[in-house]
Protein backbone atom coordinates (compact mmCIF):
# COMPACT_ATOMS: atom_id res chain seq x y z
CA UNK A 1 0.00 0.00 0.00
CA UNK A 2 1.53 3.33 -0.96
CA UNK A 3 2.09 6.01 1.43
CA UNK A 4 1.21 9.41 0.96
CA UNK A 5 2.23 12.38 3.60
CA UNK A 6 -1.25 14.44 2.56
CA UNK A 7 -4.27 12.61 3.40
CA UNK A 8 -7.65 13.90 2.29
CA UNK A 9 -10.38 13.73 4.74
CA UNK A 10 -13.56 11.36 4.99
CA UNK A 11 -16.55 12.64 3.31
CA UNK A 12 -18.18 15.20 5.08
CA UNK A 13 -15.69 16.20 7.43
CA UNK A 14 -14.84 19.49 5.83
CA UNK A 15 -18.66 20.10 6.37
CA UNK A 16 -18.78 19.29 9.86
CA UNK A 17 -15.69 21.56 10.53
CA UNK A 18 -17.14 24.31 8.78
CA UNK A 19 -20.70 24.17 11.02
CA UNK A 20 -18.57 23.93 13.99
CA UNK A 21 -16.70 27.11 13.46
CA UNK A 22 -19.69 28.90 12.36
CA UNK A 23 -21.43 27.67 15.40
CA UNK A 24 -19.39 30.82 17.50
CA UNK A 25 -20.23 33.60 14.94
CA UNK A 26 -20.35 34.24 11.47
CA UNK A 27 -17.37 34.22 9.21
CA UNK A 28 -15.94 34.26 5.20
CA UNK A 29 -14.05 31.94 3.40
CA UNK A 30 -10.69 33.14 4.09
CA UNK A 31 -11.59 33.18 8.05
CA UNK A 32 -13.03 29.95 7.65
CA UNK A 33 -10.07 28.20 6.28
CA UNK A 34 -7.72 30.38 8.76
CA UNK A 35 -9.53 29.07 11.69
CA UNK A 36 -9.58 25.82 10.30
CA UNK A 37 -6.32 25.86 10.36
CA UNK A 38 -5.34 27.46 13.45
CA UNK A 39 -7.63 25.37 15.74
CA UNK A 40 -6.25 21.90 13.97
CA UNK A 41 -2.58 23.85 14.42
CA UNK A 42 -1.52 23.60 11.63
CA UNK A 43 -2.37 20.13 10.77
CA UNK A 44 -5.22 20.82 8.21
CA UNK A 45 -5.24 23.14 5.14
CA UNK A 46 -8.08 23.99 3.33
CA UNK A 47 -8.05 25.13 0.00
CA UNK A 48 -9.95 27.88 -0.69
CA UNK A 49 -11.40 27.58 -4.20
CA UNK A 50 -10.50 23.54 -4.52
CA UNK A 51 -12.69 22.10 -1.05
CA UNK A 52 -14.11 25.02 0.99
CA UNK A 53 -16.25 26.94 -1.59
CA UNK A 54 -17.61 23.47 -3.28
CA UNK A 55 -18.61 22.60 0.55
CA UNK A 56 -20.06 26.26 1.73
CA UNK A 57 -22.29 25.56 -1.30
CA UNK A 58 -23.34 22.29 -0.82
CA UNK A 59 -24.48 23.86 2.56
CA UNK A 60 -25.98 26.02 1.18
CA UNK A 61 -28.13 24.19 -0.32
CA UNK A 62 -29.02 21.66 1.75
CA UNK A 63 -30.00 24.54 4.26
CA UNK A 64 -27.45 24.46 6.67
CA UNK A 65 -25.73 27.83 6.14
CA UNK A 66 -27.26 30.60 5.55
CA UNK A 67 -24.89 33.39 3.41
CA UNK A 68 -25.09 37.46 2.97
CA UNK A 69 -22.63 39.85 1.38
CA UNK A 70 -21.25 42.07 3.62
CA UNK A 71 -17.94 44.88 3.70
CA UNK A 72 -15.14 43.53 5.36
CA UNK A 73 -12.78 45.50 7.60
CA UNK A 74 -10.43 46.20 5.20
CA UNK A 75 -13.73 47.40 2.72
CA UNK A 76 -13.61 44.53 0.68
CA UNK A 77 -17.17 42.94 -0.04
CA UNK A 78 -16.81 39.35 1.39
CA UNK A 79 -19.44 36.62 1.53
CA UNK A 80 -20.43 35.68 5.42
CA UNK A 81 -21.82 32.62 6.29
CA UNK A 82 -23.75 31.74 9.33
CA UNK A 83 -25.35 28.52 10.77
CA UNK A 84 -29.09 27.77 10.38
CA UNK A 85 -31.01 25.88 12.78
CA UNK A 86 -31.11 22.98 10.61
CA UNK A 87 -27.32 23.23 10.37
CA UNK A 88 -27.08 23.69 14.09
CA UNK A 89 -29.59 19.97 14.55
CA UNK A 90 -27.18 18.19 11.49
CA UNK A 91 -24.31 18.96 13.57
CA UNK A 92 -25.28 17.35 16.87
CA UNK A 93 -27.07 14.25 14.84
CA UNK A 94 -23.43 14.10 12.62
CA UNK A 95 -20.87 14.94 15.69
CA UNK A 96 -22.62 11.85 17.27
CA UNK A 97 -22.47 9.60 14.44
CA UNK A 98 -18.20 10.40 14.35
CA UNK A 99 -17.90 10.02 18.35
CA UNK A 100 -19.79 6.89 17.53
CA UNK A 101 -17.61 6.26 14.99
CA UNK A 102 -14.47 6.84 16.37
CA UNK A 103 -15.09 4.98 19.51
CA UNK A 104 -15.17 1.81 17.14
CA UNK A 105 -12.21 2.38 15.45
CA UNK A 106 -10.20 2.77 18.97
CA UNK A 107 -11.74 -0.06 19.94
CA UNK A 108 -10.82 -2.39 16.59
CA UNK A 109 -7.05 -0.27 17.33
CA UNK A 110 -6.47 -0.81 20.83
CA UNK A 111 -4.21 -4.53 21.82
CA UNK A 112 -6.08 -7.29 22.42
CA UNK A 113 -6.25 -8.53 26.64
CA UNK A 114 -2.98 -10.66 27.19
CA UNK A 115 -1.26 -9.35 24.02
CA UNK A 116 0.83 -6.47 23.00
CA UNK A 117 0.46 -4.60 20.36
């Protein structure tokens, strides 16, 4: 099996980051993918045009983010997107699916009783 430094993420991850940034305040792509990246420090990098904008607008549709155009502090007109309700309940019901999920895989990881590893 070949290994490869970059890994991409599972599907719907990028989503689930997104809605749990927005869940503190609004934000624009560029904060988005900052944040991202500062809360996973440094670990994760978004790309911009190639992963977060396809994802912001697959939220969008399915009614999860909500987005206006606004004038950013530097007066640059910026899209801002915030969390909807239904984003906010898809969240919880997907956060608890990947604890869920995660839980298994430590538990398929972890040594077996009498053995090491």
């Amino acid at each position: 099996m070949k290994q490869d430094s970059k890994r991409d993420l599972f599907p719907g991850a990028l989503e689930l980051m997104v809605l749990h940034t927005l869940v503190l305040e609004p934000l624009h792509g560029y904060a988005l993918a900052t944040r991202i990246r500062q809360r996973s420090q440094n670990l994760l990098q978004v790309e911009e045009e190639g992963s977060l904008y396809p994802a912001l607008q697959r939220l969008l549709k399915a009614g999860f983010v909500q987005a206006r155009w606004e004038m950013s502090a530097t007066n640059r007109r910026v899209r801002t997107y915030s969390l909807t309700r239904k984003g906010s309940r898809h969240l919880a019901k997907e956060t608890a699916r990947l604890d869920s999920m995660m839980l298994g895989i430590q538990l398929v990881l972890s040594p077996l009783p009498g053995r090491q590893s």
